[in-house]
Protein backbone atom coordinates (compact mmCIF):
# COMPACT_ATOMS: atom_id res chain seq x y z
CA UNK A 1 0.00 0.00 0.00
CA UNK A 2 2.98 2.61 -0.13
CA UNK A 3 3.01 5.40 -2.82
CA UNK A 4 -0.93 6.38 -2.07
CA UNK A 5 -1.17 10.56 -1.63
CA UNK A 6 -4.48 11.07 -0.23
CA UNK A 7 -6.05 14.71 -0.60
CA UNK A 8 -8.96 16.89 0.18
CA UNK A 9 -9.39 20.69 0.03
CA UNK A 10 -11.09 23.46 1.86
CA UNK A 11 -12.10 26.59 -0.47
CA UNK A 12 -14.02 29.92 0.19
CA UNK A 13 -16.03 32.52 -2.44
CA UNK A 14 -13.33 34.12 -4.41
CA UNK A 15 -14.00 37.52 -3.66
CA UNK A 16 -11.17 38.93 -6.05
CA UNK A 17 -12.90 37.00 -8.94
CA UNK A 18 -16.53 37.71 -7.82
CA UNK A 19 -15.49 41.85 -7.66
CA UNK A 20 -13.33 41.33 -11.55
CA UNK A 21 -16.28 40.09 -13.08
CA UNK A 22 -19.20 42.08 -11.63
CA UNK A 23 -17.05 45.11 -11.93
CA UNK A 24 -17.47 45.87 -8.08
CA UNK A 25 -15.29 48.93 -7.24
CA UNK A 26 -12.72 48.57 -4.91
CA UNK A 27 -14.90 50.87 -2.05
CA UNK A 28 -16.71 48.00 -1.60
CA UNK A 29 -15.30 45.60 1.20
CA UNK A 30 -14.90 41.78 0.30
CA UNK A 31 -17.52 40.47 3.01
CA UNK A 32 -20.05 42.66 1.36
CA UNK A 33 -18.89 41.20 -1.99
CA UNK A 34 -19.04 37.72 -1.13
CA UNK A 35 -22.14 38.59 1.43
CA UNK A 36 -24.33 39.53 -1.66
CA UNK A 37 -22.96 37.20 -4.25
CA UNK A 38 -24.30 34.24 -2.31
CA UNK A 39 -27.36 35.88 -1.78
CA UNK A 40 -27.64 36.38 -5.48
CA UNK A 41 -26.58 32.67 -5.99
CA UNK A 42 -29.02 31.50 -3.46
CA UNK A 43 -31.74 33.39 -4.79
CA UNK A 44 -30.49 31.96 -7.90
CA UNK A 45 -30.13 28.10 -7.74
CA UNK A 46 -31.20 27.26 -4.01
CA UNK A 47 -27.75 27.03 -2.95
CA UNK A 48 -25.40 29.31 -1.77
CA UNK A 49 -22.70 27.03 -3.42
CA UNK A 50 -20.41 28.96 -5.87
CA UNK A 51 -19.47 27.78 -9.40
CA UNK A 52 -16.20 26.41 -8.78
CA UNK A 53 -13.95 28.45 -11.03
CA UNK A 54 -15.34 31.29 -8.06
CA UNK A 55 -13.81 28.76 -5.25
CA UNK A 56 -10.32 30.13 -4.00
CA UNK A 57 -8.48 27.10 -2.10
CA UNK A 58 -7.14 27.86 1.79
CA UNK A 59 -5.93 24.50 2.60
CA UNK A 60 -5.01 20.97 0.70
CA UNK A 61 -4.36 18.06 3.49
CA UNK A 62 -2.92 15.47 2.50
CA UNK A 63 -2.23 11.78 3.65
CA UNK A 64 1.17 10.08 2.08
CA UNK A 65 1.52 6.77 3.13
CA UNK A 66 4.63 5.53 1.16
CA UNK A 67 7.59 2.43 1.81
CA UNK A 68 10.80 4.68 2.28
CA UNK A 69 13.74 3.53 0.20
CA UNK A 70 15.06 1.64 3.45
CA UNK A 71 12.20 -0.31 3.53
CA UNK A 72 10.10 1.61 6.44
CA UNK A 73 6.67 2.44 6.40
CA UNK A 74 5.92 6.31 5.90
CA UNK A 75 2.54 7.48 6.88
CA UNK A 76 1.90 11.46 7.19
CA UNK A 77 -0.75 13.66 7.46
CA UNK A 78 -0.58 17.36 7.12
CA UNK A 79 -1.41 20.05 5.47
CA UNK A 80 0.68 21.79 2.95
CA UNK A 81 2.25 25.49 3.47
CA UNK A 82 1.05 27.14 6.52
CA UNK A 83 -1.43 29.23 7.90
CA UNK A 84 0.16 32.65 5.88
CA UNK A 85 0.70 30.84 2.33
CA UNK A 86 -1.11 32.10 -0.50
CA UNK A 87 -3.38 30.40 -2.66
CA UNK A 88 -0.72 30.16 -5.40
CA UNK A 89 2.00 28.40 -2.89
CA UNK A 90 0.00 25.94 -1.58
CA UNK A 91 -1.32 25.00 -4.85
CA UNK A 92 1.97 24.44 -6.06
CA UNK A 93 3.22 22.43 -3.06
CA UNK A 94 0.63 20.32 -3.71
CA UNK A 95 1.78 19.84 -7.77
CA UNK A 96 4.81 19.41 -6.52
CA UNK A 97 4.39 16.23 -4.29
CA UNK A 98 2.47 14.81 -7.58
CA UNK A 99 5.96 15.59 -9.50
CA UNK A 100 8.31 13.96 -7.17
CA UNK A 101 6.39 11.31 -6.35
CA UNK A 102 4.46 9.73 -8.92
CA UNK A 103 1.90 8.69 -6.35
CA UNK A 104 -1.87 7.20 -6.03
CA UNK A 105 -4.12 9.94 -5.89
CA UNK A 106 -6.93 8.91 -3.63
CA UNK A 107 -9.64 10.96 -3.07
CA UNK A 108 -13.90 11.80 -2.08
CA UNK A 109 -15.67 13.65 -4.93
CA UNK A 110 -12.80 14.46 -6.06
CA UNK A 111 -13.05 14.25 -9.90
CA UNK A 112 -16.29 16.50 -8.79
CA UNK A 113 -15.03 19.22 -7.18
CA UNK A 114 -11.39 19.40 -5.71
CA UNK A 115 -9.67 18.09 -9.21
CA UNK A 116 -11.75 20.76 -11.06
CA UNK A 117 -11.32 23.33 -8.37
CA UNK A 118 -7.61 23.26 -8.54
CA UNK A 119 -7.75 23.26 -12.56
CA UNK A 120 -8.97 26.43 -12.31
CA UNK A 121 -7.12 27.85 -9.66
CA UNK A 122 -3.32 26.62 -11.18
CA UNK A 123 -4.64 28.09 -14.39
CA UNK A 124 -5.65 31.53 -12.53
CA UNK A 125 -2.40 31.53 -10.17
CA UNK A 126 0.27 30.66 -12.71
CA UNK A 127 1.25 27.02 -10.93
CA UNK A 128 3.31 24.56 -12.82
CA UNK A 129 1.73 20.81 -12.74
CA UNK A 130 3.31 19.44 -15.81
CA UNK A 131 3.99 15.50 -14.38
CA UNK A 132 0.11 15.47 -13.23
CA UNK A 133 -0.95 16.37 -17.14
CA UNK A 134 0.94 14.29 -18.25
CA UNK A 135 -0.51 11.90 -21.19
CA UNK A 136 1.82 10.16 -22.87
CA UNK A 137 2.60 12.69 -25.91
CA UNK A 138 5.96 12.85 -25.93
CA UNK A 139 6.45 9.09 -26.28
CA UNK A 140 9.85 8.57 -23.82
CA UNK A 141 10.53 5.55 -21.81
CA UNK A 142 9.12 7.53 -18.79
CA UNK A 143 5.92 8.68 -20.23
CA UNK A 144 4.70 6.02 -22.40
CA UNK A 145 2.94 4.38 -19.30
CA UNK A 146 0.93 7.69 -19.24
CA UNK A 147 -1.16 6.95 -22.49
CA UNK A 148 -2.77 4.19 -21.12
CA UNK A 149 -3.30 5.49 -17.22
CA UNK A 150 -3.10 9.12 -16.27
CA UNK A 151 -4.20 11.14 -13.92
CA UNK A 152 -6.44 13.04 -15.56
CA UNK A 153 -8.97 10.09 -18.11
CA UNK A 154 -11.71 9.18 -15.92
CA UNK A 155 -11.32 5.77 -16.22
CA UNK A 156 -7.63 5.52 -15.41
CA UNK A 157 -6.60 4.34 -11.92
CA UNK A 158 -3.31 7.05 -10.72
CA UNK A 159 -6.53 8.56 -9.41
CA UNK A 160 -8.93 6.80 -7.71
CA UNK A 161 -11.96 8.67 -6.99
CA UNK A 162 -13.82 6.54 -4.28
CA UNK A 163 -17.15 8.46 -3.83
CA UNK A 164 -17.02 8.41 -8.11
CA UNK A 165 -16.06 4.68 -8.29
CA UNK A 166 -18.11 3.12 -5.40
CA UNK A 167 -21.49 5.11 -6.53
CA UNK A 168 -20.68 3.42 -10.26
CA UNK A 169 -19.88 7.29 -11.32
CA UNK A 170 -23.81 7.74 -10.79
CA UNK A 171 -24.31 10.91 -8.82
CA UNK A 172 -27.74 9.98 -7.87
CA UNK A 173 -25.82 6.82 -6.13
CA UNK A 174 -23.44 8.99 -4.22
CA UNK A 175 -23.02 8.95 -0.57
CA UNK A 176 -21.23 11.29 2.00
CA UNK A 177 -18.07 10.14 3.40
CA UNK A 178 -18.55 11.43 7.24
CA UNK A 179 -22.02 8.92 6.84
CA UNK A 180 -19.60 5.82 5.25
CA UNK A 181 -16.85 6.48 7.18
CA UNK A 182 -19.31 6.18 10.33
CA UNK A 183 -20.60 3.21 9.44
CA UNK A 184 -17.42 1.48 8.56
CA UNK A 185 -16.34 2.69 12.49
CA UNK A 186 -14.16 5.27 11.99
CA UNK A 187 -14.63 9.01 13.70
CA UNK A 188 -16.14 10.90 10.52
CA UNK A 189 -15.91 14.58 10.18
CA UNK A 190 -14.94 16.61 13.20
CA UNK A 191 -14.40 19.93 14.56
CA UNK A 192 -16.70 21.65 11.28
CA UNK A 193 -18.14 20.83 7.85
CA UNK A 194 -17.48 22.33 4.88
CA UNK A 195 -20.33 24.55 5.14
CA UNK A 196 -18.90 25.94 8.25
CA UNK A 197 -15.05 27.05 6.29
CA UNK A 198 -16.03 30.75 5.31
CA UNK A 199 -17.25 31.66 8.40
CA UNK A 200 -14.05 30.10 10.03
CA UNK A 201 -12.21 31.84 7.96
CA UNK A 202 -13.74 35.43 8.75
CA UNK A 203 -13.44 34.64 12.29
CA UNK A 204 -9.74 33.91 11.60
CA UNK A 205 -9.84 29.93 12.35
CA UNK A 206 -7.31 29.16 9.79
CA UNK A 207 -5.68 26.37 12.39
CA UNK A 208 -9.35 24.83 12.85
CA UNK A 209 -10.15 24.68 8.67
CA UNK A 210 -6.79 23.00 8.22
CA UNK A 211 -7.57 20.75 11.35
CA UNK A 212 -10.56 19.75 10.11
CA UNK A 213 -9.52 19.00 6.35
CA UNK A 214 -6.37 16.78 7.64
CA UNK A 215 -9.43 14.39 9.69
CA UNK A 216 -11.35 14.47 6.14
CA UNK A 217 -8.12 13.10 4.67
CA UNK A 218 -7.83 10.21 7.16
CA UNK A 219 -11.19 9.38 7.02
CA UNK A 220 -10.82 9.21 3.37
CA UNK A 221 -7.63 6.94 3.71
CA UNK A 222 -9.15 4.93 6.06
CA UNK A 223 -12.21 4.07 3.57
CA UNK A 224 -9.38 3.29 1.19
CA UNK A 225 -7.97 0.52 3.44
CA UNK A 226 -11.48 -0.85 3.61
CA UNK A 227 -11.96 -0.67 -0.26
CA UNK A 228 -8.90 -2.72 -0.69
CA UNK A 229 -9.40 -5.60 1.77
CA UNK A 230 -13.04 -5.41 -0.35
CA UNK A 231 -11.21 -5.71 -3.60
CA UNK A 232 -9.00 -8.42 -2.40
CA UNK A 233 -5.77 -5.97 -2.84
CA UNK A 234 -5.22 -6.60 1.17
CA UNK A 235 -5.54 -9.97 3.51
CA UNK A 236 -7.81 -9.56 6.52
CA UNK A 237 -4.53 -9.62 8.68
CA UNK A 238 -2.80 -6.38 6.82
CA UNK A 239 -5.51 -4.84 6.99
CA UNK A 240 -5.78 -4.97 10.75
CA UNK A 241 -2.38 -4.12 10.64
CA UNK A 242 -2.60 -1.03 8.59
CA UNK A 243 -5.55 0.27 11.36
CA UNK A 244 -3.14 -0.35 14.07
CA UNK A 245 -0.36 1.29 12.01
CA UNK A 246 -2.46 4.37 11.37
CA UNK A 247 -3.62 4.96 14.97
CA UNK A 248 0.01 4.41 16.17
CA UNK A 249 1.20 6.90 13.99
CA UNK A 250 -2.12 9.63 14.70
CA UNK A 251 -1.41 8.57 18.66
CA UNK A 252 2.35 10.63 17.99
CA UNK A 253 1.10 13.06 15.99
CA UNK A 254 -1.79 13.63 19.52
CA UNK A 255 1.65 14.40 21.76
CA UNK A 256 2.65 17.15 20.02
CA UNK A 257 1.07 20.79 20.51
CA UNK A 258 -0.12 21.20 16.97
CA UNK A 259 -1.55 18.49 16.66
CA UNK A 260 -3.34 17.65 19.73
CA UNK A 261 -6.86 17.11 18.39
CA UNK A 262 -6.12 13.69 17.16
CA UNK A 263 -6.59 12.39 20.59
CA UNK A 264 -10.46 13.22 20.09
CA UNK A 265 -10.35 11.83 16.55
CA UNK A 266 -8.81 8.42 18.42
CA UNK A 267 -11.25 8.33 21.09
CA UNK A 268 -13.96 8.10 18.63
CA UNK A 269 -12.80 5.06 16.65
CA UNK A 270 -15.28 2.13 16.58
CA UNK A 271 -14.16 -1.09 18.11
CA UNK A 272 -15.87 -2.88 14.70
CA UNK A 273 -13.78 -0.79 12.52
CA UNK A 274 -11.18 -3.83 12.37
CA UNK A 275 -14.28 -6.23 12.63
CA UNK A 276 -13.47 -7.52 9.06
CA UNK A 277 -12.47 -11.03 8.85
């Protein structure tokens, strides 16, 4: 199971965009920007949910759960940049794991909205990405593989899209992964819900949104472990193991000061979690 990069983001209204394209003068503050275009979207479509070329990213966790190249098993969770990083820097960071690493994406809804989301914003911020577009076209010994399974054909498997792929990529089949990872015994969501980021961030909770979107990426890894012991790619026993692995690893990451919530996200672990023999 090593060489999987598991990843999630957190975005907000795009207030810069929203005031460029409406022609908003500058007099007018960004809450009151973003306060009136989701009323207009609301009013709209039902949903305050922007379009997602209007989404500006504020944090990308990540899970990497690699074999180092002296054998030992690598699993960390994090989130990239820190709390003062721009849009464009943490974008890139993110790119950048894709180009040194060749990994497994794994994601939830990804293809759907985070994928799509940071299409848009690499275009918009200038970010370099060229290993994760790659196709094949040049034709070298180190691309050819890339014709036939990329990141970016929806049927290729360097991403792996679990909401996508376990709904049969029907959306009316789709299911929420704080409800599935629930019922499978892990913690779900905690802290906030995505619904919850843009008031976060205007109360300056940048700590708590990046919390919160590094349990979304465990919980998402976690489901992961579960679809492979399904798919036979797993015995019973390593998957057990993994579970253990993963808790022993969150349990050190619970001793240090930043990252102290994990003890909550431990205590809520289901004994029937590892009920899978």
């Amino acid at each position: 199971m090593a060489g999987v990069l598991v990843f999630d983001i957190e975005t907000i209204p795009d207030a810069a965009g929203i005031r460029r394209l409406e022609g908003i003068p500058d007099s007018v503050s960004d809450l009151d920007v973003v306060t009136q275009a989701l009323a207009d979207r609301k009013e709209k479509t039902g949903s305050e949910f922007m379009p997602l070329h209007l989404q500006k990213v504020v944090a990308i966790s990540c899970v990497i759960r690699r074999t180092t190249r002296d054998g030992s098993p690598q699993f960390k969770v994090g989130s990239l940049g820190d709390a003062n990083s721009s849009e464009k820097e943490i974008i890139q960071a993110f790119f950048d794991l894709i180009e040194k690493y060749t990994p497994q994406l794994v994601s939830w809804n990804g293809s759907g909205f985070d994928l799509p989301v940071l299409h848009y914003r690499a275009l918009l911020n200038g970010v370099v990405c060229s290993r994760y577009w790659e196709m094949g076209e040049s034709g070298d010994s180190d691309s050819r593989d890339f014709k036939w399974n990329n990141y970016i054909s929806r049927y290729h498997m360097r991403h792996i899209d679990l909401m996508d792929l376990l709904a049969k990529f029907s959306g009316r089949a789709n299911a929420p992964l704080d409800a599935l990872a629930k019922l499978c015994g892990f913690p779900g969501k905690m802290g906030m819900d995505g619904g919850q980021v843009w008031q976060g961030f205007l109360d300056g909770k940048i700590k708590e949104i990046r919390d919160y979107c590094e349990t979304d990426v465990v919980n998402t890894y976690l489901v992961y472990c579960r679809f492979q012991r399904m798919r036979g790619g797993v015995s019973p026993e390593e998957y057990q193991e993994e579970l253990q692995f993963v808790k022993s690893e969150l349990l050190k990451e619970s001793k240090t000061p930043q990252g102290a919530f994990w003890q909550g996200y431990l205590d809520n672990f289901s004994e029937d979690s590892q009920d899978i023999l």
